[in-house]
C-alpha atoms as a PDB file:
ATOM      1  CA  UNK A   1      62.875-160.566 -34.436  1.00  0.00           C
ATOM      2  CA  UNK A   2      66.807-161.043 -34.775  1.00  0.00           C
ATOM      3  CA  UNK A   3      66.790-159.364 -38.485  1.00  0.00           C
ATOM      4  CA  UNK A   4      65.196-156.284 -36.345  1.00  0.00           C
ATOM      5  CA  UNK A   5      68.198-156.526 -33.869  1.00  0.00           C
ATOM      6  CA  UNK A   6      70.722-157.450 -35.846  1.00  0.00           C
ATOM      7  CA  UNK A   7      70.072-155.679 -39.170  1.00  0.00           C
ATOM      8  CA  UNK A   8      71.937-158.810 -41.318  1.00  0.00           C
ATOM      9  CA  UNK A   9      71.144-160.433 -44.283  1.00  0.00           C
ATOM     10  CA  UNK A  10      71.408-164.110 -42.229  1.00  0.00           C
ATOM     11  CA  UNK A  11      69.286-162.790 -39.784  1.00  0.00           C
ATOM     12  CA  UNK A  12      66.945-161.637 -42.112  1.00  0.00           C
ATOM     13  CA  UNK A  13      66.884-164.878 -43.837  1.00  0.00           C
ATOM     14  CA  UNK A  14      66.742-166.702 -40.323  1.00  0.00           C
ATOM     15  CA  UNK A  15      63.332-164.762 -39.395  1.00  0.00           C
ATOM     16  CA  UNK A  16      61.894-165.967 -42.633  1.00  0.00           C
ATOM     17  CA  UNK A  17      62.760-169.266 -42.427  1.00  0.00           C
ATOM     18  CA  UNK A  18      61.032-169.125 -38.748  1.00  0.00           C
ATOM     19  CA  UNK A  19      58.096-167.641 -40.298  1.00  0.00           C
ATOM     20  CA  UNK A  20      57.939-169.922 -42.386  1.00  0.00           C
ATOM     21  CA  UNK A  21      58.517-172.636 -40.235  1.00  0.00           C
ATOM     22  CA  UNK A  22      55.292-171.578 -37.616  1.00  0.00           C
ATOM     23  CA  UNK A  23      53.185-171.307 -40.890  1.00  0.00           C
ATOM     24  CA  UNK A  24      53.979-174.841 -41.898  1.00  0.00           C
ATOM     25  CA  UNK A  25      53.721-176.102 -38.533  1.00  0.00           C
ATOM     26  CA  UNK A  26      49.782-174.473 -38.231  1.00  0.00           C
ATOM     27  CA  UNK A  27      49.161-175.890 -41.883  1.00  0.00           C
ATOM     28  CA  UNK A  28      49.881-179.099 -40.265  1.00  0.00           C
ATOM     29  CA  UNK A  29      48.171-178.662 -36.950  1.00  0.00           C
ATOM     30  CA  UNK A  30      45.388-177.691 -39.104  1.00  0.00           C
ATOM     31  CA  UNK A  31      45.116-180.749 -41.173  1.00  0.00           C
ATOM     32  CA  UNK A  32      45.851-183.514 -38.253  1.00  0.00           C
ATOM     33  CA  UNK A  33      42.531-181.553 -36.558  1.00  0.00           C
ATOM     34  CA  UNK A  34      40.917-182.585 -39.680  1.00  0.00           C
ATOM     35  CA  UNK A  35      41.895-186.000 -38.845  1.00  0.00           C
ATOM     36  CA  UNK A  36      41.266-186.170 -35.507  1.00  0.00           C
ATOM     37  CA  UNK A  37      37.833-185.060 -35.238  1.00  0.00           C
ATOM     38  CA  UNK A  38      37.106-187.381 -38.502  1.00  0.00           C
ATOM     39  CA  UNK A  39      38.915-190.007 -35.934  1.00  0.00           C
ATOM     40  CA  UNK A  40      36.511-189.144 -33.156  1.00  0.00           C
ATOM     41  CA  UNK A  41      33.192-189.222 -35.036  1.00  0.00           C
ATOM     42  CA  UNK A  42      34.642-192.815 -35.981  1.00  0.00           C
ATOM     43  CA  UNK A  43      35.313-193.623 -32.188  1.00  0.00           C
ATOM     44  CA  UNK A  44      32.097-192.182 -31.136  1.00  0.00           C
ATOM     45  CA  UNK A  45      29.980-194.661 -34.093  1.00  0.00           C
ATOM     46  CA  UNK A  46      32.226-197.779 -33.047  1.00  0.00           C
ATOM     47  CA  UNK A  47      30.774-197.094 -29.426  1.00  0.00           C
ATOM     48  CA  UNK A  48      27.748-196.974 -30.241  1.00  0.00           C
ATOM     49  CA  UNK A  49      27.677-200.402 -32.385  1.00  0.00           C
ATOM     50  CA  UNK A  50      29.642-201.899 -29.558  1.00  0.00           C
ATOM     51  CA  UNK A  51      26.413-201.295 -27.222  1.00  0.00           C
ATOM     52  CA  UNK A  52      23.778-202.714 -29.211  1.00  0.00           C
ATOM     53  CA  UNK A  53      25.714-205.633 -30.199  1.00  0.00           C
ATOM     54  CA  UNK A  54      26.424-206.279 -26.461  1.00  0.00           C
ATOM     55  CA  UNK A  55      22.915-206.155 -26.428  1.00  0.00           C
ATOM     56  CA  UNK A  56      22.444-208.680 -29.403  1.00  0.00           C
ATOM     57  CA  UNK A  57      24.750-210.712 -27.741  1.00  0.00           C
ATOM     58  CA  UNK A  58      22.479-210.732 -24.613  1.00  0.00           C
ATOM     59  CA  UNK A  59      19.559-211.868 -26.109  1.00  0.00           C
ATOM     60  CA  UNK A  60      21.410-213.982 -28.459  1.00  0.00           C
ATOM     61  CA  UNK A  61      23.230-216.191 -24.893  1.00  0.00           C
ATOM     62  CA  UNK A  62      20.056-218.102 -23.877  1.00  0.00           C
ATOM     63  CA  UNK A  63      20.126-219.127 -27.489  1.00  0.00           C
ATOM     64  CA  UNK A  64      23.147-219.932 -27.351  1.00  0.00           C
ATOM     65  CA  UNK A  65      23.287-222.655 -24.120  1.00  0.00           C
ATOM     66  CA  UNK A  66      21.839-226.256 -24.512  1.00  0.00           C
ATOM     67  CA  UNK A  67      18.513-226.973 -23.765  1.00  0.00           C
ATOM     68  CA  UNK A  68      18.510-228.750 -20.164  1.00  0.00           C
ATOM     69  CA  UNK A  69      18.563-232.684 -20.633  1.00  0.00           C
ATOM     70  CA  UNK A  70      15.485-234.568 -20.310  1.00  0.00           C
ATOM     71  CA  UNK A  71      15.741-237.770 -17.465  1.00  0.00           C
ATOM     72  CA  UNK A  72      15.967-240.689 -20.165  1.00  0.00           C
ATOM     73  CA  UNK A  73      13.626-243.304 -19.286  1.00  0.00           C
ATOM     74  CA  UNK A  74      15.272-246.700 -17.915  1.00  0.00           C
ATOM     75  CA  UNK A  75      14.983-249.465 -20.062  1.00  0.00           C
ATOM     76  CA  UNK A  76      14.337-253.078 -18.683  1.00  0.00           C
ATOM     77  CA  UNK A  77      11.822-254.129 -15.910  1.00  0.00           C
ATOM     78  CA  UNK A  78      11.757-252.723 -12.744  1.00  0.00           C
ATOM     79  CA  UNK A  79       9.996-252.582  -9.765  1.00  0.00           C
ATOM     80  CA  UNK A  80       6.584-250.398 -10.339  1.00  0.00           C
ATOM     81  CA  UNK A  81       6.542-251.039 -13.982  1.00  0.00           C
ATOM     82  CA  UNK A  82       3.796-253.502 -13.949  1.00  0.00           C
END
């Protein structure tokens, strides 16, 4: 808009170079939104692993704990044993 204005070779050369500028910037804009919804299909798959291995986990817990100990039998003589 200046090289309309001002009617210069800078400002000509000033508009271009903010042309220029915008159309690099949307190139770029362009490619990160590449890369972010490539990112958010990732984030979406990592949720849904993160469920069922909550859910693994789950089933996998009682598994998991010791088995509740048995009374161990007293050894010797005692009253009842007869």
């Amino acid at each position: 808009m200046a090289a309309m204005v001002l009617r210069s070779d800078y400002a000509t050369k000033m508009s271009v170079y903010v042309v220029r500028a915008f159309v690099k910037m949307r190139d770029e804009l362009t490619a990160n939104l590449g890369v972010l919804r490539r990112l958010s299909e990732i984030d979406k798959k990592l949720i849904e692993h993160d469920v069922v291995l909550r859910e693994v986990l789950e089933r996998l817990q009682p598994l998991l704990n010791p088995p509740p100990e048995k009374p161990k039998p007293k050894i010797g003589f005692h009253r009842g044993n007869r």
